[in-house]
C-alpha atoms as a PDB file:
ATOM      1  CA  UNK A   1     -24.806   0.072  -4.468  1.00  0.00           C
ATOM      2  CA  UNK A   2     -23.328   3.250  -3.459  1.00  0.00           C
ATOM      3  CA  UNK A   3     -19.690   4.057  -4.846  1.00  0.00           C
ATOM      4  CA  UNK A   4     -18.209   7.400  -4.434  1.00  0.00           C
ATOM      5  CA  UNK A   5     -15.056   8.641  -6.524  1.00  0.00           C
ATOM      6  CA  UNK A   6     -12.378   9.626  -4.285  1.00  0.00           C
ATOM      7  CA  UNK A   7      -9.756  12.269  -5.107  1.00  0.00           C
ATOM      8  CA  UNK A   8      -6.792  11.284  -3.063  1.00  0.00           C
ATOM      9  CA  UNK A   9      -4.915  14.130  -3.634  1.00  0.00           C
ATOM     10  CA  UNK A  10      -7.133  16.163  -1.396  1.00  0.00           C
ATOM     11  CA  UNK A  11      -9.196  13.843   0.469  1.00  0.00           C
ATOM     12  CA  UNK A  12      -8.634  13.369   4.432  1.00  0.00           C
ATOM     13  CA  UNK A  13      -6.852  11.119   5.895  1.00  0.00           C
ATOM     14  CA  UNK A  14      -9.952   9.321   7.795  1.00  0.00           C
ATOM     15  CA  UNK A  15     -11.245   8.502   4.330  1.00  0.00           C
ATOM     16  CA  UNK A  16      -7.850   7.025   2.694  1.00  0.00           C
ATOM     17  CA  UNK A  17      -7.808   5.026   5.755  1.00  0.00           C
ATOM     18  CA  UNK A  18     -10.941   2.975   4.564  1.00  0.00           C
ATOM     19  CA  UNK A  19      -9.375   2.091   1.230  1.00  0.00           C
ATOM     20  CA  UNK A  20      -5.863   0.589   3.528  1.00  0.00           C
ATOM     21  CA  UNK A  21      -8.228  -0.875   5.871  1.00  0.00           C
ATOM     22  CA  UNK A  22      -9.533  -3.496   2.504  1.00  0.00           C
ATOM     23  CA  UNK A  23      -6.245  -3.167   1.671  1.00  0.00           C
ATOM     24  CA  UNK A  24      -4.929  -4.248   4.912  1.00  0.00           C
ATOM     25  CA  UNK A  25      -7.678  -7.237   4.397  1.00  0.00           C
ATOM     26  CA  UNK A  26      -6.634  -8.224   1.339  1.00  0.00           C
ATOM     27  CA  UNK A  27      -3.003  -8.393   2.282  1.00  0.00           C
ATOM     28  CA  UNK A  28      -2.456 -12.232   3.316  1.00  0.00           C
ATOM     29  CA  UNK A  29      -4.000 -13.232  -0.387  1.00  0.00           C
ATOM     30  CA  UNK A  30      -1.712 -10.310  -2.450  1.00  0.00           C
ATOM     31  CA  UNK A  31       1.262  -9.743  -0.980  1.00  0.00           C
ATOM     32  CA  UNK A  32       1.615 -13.555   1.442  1.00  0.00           C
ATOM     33  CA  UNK A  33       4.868 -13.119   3.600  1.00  0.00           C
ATOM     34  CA  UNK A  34       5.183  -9.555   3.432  1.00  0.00           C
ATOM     35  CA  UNK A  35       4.755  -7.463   6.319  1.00  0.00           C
ATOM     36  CA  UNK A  36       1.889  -5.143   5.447  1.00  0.00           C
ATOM     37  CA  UNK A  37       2.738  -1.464   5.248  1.00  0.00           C
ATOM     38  CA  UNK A  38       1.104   1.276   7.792  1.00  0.00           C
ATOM     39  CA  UNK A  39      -1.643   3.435   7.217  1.00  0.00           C
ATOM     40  CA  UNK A  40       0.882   6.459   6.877  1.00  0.00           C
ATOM     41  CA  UNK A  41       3.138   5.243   3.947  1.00  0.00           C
ATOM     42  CA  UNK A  42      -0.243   3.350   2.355  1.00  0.00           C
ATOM     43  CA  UNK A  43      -2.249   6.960   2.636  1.00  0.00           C
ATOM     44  CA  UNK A  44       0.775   8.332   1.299  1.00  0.00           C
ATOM     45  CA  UNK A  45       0.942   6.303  -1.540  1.00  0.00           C
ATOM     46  CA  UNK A  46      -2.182   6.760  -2.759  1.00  0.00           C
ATOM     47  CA  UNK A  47      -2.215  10.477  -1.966  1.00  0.00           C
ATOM     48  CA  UNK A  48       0.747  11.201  -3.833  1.00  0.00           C
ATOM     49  CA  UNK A  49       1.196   9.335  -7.396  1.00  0.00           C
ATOM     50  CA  UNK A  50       3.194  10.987  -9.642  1.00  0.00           C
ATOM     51  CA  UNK A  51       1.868  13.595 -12.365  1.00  0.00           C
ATOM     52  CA  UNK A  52       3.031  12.046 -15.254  1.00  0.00           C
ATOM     53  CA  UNK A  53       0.077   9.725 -15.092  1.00  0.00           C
ATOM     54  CA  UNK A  54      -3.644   9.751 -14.311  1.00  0.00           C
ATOM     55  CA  UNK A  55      -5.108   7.789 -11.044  1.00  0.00           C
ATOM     56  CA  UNK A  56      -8.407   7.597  -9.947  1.00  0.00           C
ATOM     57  CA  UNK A  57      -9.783   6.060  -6.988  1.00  0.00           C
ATOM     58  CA  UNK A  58     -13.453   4.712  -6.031  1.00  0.00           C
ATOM     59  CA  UNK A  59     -14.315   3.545  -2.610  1.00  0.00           C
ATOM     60  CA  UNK A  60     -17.276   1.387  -2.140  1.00  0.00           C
ATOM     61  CA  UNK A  61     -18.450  -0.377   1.696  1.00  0.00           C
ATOM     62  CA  UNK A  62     -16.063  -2.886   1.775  1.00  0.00           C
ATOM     63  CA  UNK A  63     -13.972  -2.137  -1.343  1.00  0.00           C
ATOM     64  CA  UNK A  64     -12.080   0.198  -3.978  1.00  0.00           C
ATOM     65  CA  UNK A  65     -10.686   0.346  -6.823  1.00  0.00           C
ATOM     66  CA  UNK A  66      -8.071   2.476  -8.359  1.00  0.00           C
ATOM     67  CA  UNK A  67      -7.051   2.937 -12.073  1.00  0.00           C
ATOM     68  CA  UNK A  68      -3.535   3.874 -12.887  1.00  0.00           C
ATOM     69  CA  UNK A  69      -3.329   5.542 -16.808  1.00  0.00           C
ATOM     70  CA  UNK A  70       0.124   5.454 -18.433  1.00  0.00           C
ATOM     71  CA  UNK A  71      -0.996   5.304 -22.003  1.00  0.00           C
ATOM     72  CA  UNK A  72      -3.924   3.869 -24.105  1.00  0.00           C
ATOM     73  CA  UNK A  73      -2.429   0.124 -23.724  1.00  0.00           C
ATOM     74  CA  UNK A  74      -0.738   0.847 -20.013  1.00  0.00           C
ATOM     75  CA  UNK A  75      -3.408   1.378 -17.772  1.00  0.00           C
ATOM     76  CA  UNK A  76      -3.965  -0.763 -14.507  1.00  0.00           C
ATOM     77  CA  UNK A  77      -6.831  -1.693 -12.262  1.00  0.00           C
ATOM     78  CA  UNK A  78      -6.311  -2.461  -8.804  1.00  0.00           C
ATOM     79  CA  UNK A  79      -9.394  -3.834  -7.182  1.00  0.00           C
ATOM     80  CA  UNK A  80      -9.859  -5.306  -3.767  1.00  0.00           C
ATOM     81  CA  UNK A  81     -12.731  -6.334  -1.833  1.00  0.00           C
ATOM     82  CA  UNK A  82     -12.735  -7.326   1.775  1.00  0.00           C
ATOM     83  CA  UNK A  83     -12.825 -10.865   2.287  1.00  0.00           C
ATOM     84  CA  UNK A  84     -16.416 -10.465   4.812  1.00  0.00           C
ATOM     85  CA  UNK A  85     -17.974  -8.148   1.894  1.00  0.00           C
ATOM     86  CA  UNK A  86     -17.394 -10.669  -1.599  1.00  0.00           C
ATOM     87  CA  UNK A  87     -20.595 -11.684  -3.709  1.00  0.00           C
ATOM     88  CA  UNK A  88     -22.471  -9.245  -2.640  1.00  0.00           C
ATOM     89  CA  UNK A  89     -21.737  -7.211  -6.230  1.00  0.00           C
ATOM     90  CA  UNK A  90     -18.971  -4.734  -4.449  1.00  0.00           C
ATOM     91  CA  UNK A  91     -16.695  -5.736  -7.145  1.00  0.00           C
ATOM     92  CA  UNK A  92     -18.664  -5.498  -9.736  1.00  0.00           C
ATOM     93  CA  UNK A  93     -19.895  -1.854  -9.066  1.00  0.00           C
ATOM     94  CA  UNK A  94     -16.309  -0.950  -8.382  1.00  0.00           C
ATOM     95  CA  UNK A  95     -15.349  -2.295 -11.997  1.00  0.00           C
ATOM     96  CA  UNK A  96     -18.073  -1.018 -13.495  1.00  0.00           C
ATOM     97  CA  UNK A  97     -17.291   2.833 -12.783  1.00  0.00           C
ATOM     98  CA  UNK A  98     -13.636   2.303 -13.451  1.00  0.00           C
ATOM     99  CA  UNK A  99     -14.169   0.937 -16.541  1.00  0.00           C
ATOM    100  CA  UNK A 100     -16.301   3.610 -17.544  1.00  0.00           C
ATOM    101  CA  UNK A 101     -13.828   5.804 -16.608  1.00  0.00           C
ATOM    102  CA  UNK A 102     -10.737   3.998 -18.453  1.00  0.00           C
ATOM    103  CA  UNK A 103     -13.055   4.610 -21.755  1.00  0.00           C
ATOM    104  CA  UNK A 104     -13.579   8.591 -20.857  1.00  0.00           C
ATOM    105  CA  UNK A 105      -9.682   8.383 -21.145  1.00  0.00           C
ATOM    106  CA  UNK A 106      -9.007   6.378 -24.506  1.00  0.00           C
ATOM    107  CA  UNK A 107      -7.908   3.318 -22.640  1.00  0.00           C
ATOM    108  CA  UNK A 108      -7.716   0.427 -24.887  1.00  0.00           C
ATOM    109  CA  UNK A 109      -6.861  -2.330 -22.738  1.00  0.00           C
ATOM    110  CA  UNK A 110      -6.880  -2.465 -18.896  1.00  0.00           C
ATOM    111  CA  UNK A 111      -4.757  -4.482 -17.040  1.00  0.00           C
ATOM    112  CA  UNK A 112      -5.062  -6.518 -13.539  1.00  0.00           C
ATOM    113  CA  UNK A 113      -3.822  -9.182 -11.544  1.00  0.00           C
ATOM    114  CA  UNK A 114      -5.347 -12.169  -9.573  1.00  0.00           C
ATOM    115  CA  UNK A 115      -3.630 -14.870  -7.013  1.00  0.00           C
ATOM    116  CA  UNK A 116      -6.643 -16.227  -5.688  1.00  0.00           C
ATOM    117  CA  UNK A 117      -9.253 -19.019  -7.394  1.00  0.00           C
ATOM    118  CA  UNK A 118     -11.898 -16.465  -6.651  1.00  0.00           C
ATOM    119  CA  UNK A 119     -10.118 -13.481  -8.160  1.00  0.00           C
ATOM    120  CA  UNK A 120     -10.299 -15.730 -11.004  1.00  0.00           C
ATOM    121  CA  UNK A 121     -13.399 -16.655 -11.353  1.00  0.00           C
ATOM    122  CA  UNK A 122     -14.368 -13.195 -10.921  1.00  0.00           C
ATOM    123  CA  UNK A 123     -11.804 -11.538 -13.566  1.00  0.00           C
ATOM    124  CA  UNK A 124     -13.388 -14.351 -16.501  1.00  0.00           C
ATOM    125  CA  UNK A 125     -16.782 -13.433 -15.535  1.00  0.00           C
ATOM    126  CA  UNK A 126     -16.046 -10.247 -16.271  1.00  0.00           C
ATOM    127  CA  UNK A 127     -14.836 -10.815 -19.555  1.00  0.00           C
ATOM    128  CA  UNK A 128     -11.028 -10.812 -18.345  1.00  0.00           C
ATOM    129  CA  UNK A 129      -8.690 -13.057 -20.354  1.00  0.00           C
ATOM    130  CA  UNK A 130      -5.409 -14.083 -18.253  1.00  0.00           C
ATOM    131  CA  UNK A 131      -2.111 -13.931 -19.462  1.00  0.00           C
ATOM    132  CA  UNK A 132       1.420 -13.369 -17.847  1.00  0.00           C
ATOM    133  CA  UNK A 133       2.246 -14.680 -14.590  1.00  0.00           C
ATOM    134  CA  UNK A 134       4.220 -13.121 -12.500  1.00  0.00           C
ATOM    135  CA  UNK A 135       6.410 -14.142  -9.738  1.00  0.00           C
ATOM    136  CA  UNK A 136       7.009 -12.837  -6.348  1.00  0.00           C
ATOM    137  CA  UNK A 137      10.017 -13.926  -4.787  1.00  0.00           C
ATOM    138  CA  UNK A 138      11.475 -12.848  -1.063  1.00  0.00           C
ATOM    139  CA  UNK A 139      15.128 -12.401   0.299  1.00  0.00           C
ATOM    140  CA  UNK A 140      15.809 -12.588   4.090  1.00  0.00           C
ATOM    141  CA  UNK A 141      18.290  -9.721   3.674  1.00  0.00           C
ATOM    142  CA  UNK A 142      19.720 -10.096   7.565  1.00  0.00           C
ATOM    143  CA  UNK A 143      20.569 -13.432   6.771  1.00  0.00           C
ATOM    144  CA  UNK A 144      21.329 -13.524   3.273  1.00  0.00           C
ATOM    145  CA  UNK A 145      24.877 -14.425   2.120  1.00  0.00           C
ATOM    146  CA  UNK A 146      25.349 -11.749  -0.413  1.00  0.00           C
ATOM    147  CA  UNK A 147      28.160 -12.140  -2.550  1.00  0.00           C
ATOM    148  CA  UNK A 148      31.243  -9.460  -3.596  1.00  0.00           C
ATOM    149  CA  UNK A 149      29.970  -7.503  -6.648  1.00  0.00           C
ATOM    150  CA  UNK A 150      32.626  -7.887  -8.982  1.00  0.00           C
ATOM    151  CA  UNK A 151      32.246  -5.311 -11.951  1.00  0.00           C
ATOM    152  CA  UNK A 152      33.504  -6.696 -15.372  1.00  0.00           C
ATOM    153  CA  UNK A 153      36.471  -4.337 -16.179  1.00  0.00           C
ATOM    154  CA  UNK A 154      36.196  -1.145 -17.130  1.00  0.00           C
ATOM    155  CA  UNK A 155      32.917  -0.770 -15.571  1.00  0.00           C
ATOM    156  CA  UNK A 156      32.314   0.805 -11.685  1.00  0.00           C
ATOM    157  CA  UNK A 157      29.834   0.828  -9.514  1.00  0.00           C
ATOM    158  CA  UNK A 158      27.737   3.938  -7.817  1.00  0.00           C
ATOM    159  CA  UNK A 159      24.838   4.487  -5.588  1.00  0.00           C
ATOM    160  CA  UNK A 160      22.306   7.105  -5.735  1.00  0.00           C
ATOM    161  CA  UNK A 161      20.089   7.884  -3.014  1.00  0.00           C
ATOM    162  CA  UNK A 162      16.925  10.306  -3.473  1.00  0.00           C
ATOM    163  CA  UNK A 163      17.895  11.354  -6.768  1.00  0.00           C
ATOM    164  CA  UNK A 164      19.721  10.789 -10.353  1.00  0.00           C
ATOM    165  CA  UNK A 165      22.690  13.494 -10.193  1.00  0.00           C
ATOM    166  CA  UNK A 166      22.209  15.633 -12.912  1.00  0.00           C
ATOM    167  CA  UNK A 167      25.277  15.035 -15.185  1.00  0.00           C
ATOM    168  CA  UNK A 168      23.894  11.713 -14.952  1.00  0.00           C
ATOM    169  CA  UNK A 169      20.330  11.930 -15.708  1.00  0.00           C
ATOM    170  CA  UNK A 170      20.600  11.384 -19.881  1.00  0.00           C
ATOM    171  CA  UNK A 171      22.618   7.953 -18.997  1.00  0.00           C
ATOM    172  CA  UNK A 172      20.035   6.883 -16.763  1.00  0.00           C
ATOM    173  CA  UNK A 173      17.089   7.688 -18.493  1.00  0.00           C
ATOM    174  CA  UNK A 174      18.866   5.650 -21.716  1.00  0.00           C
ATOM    175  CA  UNK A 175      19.668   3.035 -19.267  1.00  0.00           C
ATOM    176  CA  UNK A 176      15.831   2.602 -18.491  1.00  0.00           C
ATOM    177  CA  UNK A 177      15.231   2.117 -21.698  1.00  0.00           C
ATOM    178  CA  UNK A 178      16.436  -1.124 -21.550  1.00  0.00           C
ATOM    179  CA  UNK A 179      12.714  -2.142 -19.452  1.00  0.00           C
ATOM    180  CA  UNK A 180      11.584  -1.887 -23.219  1.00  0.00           C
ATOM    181  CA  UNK A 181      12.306  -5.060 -24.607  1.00  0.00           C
ATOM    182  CA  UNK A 182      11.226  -6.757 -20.692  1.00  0.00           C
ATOM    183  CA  UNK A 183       8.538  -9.539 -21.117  1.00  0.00           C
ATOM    184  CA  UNK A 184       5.363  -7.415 -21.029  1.00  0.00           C
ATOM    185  CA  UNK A 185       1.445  -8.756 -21.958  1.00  0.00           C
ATOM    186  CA  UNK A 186       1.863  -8.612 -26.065  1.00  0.00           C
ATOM    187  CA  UNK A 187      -0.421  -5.842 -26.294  1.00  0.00           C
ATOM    188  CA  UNK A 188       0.688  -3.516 -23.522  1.00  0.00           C
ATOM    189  CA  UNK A 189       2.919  -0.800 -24.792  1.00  0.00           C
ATOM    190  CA  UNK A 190       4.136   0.932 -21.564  1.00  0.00           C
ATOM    191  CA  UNK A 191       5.916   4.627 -22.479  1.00  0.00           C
ATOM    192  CA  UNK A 192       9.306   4.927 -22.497  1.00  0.00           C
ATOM    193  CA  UNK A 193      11.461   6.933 -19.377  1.00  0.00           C
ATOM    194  CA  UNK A 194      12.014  10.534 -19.777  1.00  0.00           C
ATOM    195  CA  UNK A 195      13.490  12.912 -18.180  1.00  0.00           C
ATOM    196  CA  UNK A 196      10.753  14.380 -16.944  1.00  0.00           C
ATOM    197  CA  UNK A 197       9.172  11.291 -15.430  1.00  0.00           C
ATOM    198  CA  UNK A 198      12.243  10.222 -13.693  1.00  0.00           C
ATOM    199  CA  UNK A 199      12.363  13.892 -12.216  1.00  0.00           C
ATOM    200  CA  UNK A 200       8.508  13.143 -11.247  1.00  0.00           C
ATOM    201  CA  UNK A 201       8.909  10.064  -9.741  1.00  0.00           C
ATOM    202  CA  UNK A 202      11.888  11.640  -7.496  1.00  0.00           C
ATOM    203  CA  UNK A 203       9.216  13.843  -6.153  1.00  0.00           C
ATOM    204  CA  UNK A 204       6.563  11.770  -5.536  1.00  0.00           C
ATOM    205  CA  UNK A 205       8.828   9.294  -3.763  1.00  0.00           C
ATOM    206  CA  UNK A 206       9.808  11.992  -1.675  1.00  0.00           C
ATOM    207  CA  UNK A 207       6.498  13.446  -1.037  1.00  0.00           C
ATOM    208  CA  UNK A 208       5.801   9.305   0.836  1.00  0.00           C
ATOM    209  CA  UNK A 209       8.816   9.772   2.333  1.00  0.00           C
ATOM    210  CA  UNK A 210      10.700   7.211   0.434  1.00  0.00           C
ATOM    211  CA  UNK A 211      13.846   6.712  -0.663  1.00  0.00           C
ATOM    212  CA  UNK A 212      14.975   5.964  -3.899  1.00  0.00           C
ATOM    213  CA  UNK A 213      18.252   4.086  -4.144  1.00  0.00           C
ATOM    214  CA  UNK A 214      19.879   3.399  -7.394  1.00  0.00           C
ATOM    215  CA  UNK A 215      22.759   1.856  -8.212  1.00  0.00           C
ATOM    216  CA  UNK A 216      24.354   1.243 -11.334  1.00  0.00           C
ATOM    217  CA  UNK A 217      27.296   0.119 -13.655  1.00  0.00           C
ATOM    218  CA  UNK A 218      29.041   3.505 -14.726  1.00  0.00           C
ATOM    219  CA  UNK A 219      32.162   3.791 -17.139  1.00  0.00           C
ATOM    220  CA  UNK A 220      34.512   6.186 -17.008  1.00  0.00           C
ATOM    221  CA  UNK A 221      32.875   7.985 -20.316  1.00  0.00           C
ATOM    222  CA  UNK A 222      29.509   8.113 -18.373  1.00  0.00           C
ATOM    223  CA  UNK A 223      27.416   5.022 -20.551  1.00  0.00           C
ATOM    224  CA  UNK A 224      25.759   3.301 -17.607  1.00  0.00           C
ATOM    225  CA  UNK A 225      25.462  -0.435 -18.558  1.00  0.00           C
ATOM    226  CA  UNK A 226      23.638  -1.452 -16.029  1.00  0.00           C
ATOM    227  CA  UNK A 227      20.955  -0.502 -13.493  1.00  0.00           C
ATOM    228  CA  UNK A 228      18.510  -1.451 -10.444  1.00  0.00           C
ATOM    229  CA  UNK A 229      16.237   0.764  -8.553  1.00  0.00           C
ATOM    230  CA  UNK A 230      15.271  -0.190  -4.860  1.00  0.00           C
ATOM    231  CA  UNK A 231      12.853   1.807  -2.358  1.00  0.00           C
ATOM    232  CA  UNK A 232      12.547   1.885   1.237  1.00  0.00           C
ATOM    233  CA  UNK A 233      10.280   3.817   3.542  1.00  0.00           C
ATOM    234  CA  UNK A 234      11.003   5.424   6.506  1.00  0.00           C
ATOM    235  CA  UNK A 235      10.652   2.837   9.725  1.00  0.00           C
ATOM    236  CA  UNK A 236       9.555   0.292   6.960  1.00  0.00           C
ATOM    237  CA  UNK A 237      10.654  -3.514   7.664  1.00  0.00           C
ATOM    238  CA  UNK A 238      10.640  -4.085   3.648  1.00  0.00           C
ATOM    239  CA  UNK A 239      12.515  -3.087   0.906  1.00  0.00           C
ATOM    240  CA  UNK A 240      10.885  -3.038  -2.746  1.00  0.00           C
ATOM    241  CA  UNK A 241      12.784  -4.007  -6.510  1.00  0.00           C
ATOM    242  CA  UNK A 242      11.353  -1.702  -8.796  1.00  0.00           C
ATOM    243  CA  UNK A 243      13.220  -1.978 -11.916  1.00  0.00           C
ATOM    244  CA  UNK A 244      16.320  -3.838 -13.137  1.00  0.00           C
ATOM    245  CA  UNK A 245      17.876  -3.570 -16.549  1.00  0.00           C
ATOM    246  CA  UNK A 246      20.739  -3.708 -18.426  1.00  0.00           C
ATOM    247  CA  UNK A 247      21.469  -2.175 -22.029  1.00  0.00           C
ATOM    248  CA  UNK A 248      21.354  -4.995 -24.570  1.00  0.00           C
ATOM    249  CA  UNK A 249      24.743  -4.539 -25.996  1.00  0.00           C
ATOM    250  CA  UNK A 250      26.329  -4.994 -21.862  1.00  0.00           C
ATOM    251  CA  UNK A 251      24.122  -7.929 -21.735  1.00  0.00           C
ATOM    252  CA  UNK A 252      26.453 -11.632 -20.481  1.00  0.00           C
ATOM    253  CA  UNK A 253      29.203  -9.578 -18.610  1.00  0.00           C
ATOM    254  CA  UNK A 254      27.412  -9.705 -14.909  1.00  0.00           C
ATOM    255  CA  UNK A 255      26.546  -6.787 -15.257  1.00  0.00           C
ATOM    256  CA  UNK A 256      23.232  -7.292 -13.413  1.00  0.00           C
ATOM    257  CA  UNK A 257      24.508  -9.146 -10.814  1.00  0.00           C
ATOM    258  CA  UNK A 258      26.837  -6.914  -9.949  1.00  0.00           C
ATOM    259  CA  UNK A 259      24.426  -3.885  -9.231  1.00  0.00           C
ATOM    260  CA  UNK A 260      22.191  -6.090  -7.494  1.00  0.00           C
ATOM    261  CA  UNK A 261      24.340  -7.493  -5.377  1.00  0.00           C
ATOM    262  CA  UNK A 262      26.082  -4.072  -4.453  1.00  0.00           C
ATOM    263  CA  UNK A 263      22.755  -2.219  -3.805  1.00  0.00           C
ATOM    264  CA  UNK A 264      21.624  -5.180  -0.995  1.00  0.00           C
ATOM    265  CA  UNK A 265      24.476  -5.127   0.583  1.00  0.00           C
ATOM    266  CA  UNK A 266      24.036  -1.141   0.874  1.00  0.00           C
ATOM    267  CA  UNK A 267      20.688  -1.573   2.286  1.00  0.00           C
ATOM    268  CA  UNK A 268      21.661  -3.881   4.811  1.00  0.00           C
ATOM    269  CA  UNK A 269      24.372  -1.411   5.733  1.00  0.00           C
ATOM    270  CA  UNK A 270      22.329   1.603   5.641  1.00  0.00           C
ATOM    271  CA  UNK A 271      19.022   0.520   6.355  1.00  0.00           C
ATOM    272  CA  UNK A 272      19.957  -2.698   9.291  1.00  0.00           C
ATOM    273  CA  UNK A 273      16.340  -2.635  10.725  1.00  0.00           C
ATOM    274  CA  UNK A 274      14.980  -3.769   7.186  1.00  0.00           C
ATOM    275  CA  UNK A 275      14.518  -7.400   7.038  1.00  0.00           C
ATOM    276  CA  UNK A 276      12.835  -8.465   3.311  1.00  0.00           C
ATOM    277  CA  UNK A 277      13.045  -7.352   0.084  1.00  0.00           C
ATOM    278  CA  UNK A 278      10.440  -8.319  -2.258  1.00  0.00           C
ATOM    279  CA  UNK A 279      11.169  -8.301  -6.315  1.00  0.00           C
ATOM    280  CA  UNK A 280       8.398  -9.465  -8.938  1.00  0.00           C
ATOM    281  CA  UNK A 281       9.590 -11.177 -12.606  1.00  0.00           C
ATOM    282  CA  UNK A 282       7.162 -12.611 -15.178  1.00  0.00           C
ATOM    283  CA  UNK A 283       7.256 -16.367 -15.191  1.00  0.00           C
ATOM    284  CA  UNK A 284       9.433 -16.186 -18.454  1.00  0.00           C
ATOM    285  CA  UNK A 285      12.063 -14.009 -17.646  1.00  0.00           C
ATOM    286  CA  UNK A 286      14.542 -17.619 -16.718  1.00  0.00           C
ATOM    287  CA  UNK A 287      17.423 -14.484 -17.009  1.00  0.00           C
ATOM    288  CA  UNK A 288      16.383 -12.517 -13.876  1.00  0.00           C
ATOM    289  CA  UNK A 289      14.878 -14.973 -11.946  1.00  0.00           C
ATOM    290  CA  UNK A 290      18.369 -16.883 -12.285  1.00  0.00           C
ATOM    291  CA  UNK A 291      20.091 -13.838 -10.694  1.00  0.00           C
ATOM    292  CA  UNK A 292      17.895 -12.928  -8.160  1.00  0.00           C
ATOM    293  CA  UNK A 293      18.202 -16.815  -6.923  1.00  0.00           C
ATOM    294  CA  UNK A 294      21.607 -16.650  -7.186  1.00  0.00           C
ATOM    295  CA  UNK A 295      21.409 -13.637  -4.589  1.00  0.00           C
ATOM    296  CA  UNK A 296      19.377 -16.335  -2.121  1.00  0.00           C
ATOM    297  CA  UNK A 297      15.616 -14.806  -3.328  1.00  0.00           C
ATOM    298  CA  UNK A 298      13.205 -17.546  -3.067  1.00  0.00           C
ATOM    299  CA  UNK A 299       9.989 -17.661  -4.638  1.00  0.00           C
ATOM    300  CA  UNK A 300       6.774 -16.378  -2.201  1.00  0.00           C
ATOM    301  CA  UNK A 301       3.573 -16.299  -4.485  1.00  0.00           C
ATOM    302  CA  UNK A 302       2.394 -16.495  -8.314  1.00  0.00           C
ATOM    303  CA  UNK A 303       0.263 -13.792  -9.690  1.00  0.00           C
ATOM    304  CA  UNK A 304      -1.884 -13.934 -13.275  1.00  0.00           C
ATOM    305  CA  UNK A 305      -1.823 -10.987 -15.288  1.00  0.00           C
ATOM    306  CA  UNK A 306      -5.668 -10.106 -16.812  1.00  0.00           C
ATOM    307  CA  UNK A 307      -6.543  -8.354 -19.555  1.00  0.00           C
ATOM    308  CA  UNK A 308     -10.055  -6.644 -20.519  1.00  0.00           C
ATOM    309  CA  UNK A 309     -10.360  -5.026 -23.816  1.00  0.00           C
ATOM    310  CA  UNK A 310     -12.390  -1.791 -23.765  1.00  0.00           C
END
């Protein structure tokens, strides 16, 4: 079977096309209740990763794959086969050169995800062993009854749109650190923010020609408590939940809610033609998934995390 490595930095747009066009396929079993995204802000996406990591794509007929290296236990496989083209050994060819490529690199342990019984089946066969599950919940953001943020005292609350301001950018990337101790697969150890990648991912967000909106719990000495990150595309219908996080020792003052709730209602204000915003939490986290029901997000689709030691 014929698989050819695409770079997707360079490549033209006829030929990114083919890997949304599986993706685009694949949508109603991934992403179920989402409206897919267009070819321009899916070429986009895949064109225009951010530096600070390695990603490699490989299109096959009916398929691709793409590998996403953050560090020796922090790498992740995305692989998709059109629904018409399975068991026909598409994904296994795909698999095969990206898993030859992961061990070029040092990779350790690759990462994917499954939702369906056949992605299942498929991932074991391979020698995949399944592990976290995460879930996707939705929020009808026209209709949603968003409650008053109310900051704990002392603490205030700011939005940034595009990018971190500068006298800012310290706090925030200490802020982040507080995805460390998230629930994470045992043996992935994803690298801590920097400045640098936060600068990055800036860039590449606004080489797609989406916005990065975060908002955060600020006191007056600069400490940010608390944080969430939400991105939006231009003429997009969907708004995405990257990150949330709050520094341990700010942990039980609402802190989370309160950012949360203040950068929805900001959205809907801003951005009124958006109607969903998706977030993702592993199974375990009872903590987030508590707030993010309290803000009216209900739960859309379970997805198993796979590992495949290299």
């Amino acid at each position: 079977m014929r698989v050819d490595e695409v770079d997707a930095r360079t490549a033209p747009d006829d030929l990114l096309a083919r890997l949304v066009d599986v993706e685009h396929a694949c949508w109603p079993e991934t992403n179920p209740g989402e409206p897919a995204r267009g070819y321009d802000e899916a070429i986009a996406f895949y064109r225009h990763q951010p530096a600070t990591h390695t990603s490699c794509f490989w299109l096959a007929d009916g398929g691709f794959a793409g590998l996403y290296v953050h560090g020796p236990t922090a790498t992740f496989l995305q692989l998709l086969v059109h629904p018409e083209r399975r068991r026909r050994g598409t994904g296994s060819a795909l698999l095969e050169r990206a898993t030859a490529r992961a061990r070029e690199l040092g990779v350790e342990v690759m990462y994917g995800h499954h939702a369906t019984s056949g992605g299942a089946a498929f991932a074991a066969r391979c020698g995949f062993v399944d592990g976290q599950r995460i879930v996707r919940s939705l929020l009808d953001l026209q209709r949603a009854e968003l409650p008053e943020p109310r900051p704990a005292d002392g603490w205030a609350l700011e939005t940034w749109r595009r990018r971190v301001p500068d006298e800012h950018l310290d706090a925030f990337v200490r802020v982040r650190g507080s995805m460390d101790d998230a629930p994470d697969p045992d043996e992935m150890d994803f690298p801590s923010a920097t400045v640098e990648k936060v600068r990055e991912s800036e860039e590449s967000l606004a080489r797609r020609g989406r916005e990065m909106r975060v908002t955060v719990a600020l006191r007056a000495d600069g400490v940010i408590g608390s944080f969430t990150e939400l991105r939006v595309s231009a003429g997009s219908t969907l708004g995405f939940t990257d990150d949330t996080g709050t520094v341990r020792e700010y942990r039980g003052l609402g802190l989370a809610k309160a950012v949360k709730a203040e950068s929805l209602r900001m959205l809907r204000d801003d951005h009124p033609a958006v109607e969903l915003v998706v977030t993702s939490n592993a199974e375990e986290n009872a903590v987030m998934r508590h707030v993010n029901e309290w803000l009216g997000f209900v739960p859309a689709s379970i997805e198993t995390t796979t590992a495949l030691k290299l």
